[in-house]
N, C-alpha and C. Protein backbone atom coordinates (compact mmCIF):
# COMPACT_ATOMS: atom_id res chain seq x y z
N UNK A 1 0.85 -1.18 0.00
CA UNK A 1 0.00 0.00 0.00
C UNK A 1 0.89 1.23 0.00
N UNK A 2 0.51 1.93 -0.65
CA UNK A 2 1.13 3.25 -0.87
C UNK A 2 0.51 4.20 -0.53
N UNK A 3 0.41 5.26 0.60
CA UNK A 3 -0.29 6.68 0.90
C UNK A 3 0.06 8.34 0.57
N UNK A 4 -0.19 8.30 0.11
CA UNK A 4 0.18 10.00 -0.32
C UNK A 4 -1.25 11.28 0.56
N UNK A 5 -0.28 11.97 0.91
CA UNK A 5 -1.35 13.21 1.44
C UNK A 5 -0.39 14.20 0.63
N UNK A 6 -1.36 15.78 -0.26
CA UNK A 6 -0.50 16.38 -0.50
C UNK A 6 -1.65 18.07 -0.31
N UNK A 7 -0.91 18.71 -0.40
CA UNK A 7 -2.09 20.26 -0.38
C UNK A 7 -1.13 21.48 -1.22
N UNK A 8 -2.26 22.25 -2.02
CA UNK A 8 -1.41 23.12 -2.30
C UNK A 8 -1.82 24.75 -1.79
N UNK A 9 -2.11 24.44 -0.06
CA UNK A 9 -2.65 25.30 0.32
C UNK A 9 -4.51 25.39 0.38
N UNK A 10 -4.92 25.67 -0.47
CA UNK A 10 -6.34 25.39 -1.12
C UNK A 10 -7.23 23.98 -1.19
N UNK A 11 -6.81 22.73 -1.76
CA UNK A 11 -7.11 21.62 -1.68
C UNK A 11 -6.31 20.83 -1.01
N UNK A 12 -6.86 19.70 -0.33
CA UNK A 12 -6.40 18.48 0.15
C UNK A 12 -6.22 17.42 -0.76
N UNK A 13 -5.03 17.07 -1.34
CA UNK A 13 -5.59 15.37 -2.21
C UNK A 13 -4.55 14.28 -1.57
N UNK A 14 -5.66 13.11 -1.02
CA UNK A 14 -5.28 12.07 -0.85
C UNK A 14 -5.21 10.95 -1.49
N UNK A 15 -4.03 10.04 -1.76
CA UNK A 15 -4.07 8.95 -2.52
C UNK A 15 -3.49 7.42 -1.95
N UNK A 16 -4.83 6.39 -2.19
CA UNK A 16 -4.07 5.55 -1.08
C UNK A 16 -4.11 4.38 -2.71
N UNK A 17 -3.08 3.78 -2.88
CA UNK A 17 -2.71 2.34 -4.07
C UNK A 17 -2.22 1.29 -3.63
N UNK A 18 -2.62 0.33 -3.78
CA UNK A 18 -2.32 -0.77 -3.49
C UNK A 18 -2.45 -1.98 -5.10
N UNK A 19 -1.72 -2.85 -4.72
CA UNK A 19 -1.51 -4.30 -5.26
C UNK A 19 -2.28 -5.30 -5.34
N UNK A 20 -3.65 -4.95 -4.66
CA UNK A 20 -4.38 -6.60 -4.42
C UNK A 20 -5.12 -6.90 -4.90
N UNK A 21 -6.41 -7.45 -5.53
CA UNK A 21 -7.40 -8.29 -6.21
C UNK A 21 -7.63 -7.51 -6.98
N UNK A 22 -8.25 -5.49 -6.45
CA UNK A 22 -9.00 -5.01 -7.09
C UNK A 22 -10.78 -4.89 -6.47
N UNK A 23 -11.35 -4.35 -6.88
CA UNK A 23 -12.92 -4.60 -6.38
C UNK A 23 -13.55 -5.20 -7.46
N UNK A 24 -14.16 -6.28 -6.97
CA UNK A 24 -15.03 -7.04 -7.79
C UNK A 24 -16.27 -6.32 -8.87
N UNK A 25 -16.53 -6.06 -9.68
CA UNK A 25 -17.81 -5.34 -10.22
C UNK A 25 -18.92 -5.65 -9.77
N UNK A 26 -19.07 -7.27 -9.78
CA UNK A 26 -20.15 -8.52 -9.57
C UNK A 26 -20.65 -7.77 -7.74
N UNK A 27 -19.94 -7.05 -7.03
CA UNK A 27 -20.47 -7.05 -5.69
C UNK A 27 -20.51 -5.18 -5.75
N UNK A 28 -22.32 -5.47 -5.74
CA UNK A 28 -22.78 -3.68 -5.63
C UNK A 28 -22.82 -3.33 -3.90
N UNK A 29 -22.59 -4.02 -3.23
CA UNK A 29 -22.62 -3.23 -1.78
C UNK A 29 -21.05 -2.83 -1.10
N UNK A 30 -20.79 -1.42 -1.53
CA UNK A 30 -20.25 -0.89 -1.44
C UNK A 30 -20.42 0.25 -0.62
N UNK A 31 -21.04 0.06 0.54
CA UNK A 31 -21.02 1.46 2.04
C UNK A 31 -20.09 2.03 2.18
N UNK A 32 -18.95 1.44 2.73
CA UNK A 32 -17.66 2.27 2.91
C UNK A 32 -17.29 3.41 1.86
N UNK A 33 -16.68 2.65 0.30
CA UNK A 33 -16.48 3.51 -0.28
C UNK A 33 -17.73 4.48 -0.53
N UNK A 34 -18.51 4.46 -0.30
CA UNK A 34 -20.00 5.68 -0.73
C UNK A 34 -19.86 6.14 0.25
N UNK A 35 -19.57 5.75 1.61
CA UNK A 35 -19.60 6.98 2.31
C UNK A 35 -18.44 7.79 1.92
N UNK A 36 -17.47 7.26 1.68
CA UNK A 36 -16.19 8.46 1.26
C UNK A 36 -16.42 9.10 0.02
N UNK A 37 -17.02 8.79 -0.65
CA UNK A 37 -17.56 9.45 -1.69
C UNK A 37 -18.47 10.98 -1.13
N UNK A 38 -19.63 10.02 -0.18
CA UNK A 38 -20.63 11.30 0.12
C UNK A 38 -19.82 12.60 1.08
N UNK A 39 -18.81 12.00 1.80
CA UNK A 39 -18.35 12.91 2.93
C UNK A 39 -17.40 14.17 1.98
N UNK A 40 -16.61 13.19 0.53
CA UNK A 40 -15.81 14.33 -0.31
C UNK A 40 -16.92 15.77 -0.69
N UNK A 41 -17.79 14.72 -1.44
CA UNK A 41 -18.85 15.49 -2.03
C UNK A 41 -19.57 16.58 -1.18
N UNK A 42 -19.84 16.24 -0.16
CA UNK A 42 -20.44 16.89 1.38
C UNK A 42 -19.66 18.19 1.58
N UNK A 43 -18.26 18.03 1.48
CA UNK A 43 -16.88 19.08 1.55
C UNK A 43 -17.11 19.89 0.28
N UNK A 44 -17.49 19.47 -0.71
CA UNK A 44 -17.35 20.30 -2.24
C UNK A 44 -16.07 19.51 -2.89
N UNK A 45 -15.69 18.72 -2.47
CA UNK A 45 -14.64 17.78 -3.22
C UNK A 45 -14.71 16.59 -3.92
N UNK A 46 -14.29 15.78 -4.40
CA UNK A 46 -14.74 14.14 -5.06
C UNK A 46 -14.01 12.94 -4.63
N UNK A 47 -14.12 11.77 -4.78
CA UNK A 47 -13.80 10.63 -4.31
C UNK A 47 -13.82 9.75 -5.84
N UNK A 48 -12.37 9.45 -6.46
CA UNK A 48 -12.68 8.49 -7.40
C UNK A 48 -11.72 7.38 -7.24
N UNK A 49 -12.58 5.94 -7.75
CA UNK A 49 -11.82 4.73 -7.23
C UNK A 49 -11.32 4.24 -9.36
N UNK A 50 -9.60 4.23 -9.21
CA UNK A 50 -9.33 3.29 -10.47
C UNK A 50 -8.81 2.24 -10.44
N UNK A 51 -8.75 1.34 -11.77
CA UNK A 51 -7.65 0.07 -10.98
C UNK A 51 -6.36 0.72 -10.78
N UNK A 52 -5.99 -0.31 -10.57
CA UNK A 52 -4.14 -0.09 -10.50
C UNK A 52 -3.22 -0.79 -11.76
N UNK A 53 -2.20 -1.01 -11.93
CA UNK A 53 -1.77 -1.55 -13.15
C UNK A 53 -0.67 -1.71 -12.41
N UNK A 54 -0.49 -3.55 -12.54
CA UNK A 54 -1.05 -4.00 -13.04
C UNK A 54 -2.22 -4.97 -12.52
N UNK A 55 -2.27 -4.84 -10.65
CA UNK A 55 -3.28 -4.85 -10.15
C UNK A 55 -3.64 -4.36 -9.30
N UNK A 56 -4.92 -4.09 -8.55
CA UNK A 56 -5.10 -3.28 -7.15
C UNK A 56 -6.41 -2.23 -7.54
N UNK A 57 -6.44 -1.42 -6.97
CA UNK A 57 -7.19 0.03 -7.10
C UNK A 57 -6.27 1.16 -6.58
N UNK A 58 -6.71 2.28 -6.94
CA UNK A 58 -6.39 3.61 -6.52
C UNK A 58 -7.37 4.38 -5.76
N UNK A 59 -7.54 4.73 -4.95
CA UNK A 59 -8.44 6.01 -4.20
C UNK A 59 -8.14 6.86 -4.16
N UNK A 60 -8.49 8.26 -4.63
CA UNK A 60 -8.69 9.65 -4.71
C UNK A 60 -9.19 10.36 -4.05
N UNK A 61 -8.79 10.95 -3.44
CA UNK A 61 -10.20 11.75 -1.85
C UNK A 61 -9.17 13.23 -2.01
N UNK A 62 -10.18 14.21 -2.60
CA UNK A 62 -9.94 15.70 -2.52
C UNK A 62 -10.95 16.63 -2.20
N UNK A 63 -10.62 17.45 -1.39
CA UNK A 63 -11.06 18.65 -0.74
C UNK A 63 -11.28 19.57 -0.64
N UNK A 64 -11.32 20.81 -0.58
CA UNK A 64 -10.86 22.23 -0.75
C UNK A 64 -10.94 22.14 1.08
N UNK A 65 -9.73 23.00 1.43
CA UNK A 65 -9.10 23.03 2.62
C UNK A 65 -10.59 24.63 2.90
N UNK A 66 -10.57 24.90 4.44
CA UNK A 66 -11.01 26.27 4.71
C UNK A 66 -10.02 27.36 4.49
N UNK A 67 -10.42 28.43 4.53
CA UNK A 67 -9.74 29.72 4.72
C UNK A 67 -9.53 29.80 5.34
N UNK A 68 -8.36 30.61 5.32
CA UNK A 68 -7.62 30.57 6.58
C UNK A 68 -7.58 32.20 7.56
N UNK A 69 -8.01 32.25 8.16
CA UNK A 69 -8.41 33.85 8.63
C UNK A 69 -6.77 34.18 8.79
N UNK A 70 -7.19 35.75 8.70
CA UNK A 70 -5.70 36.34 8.84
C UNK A 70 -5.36 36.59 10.32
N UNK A 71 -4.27 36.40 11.24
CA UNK A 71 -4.01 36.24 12.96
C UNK A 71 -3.09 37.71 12.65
């Protein structure tokens, strides 16, 4: 598994990849990832799942960070 967090101030993007099976198509109950989907979306950000190559998936989880008041 591989994790990346990165920001360029403004957005959050997280990326987590891994090596393993992949997600099955054949199995639609998928809670977990929908909730990370709804919580990106909830933020104003998105959640997208790809494979990996040459196996695994990728997860995408980005954000837009708050403003930051001036101190």
């Amino acid at each position: 598994v591989e994790v990346t967090a990165e920001t360029d101030g403004t957005r959050l993007h997280l990326r987590v990849a891994d090596n393993g099976r992949g997600i099955d198509p054949a199995v639609t109950r998928r809670s977990g990832l929908d909730n990370l989907r709804r919580r990106a979306t909830d933020l104003g950000g998105s959640c997208t799942l790809t494979p990996n190559d040459p196996t695994g998936t990728i997860v995408e989880w980005t954000v837009p960070l708050p403003a930051q008041a001036d101190v």
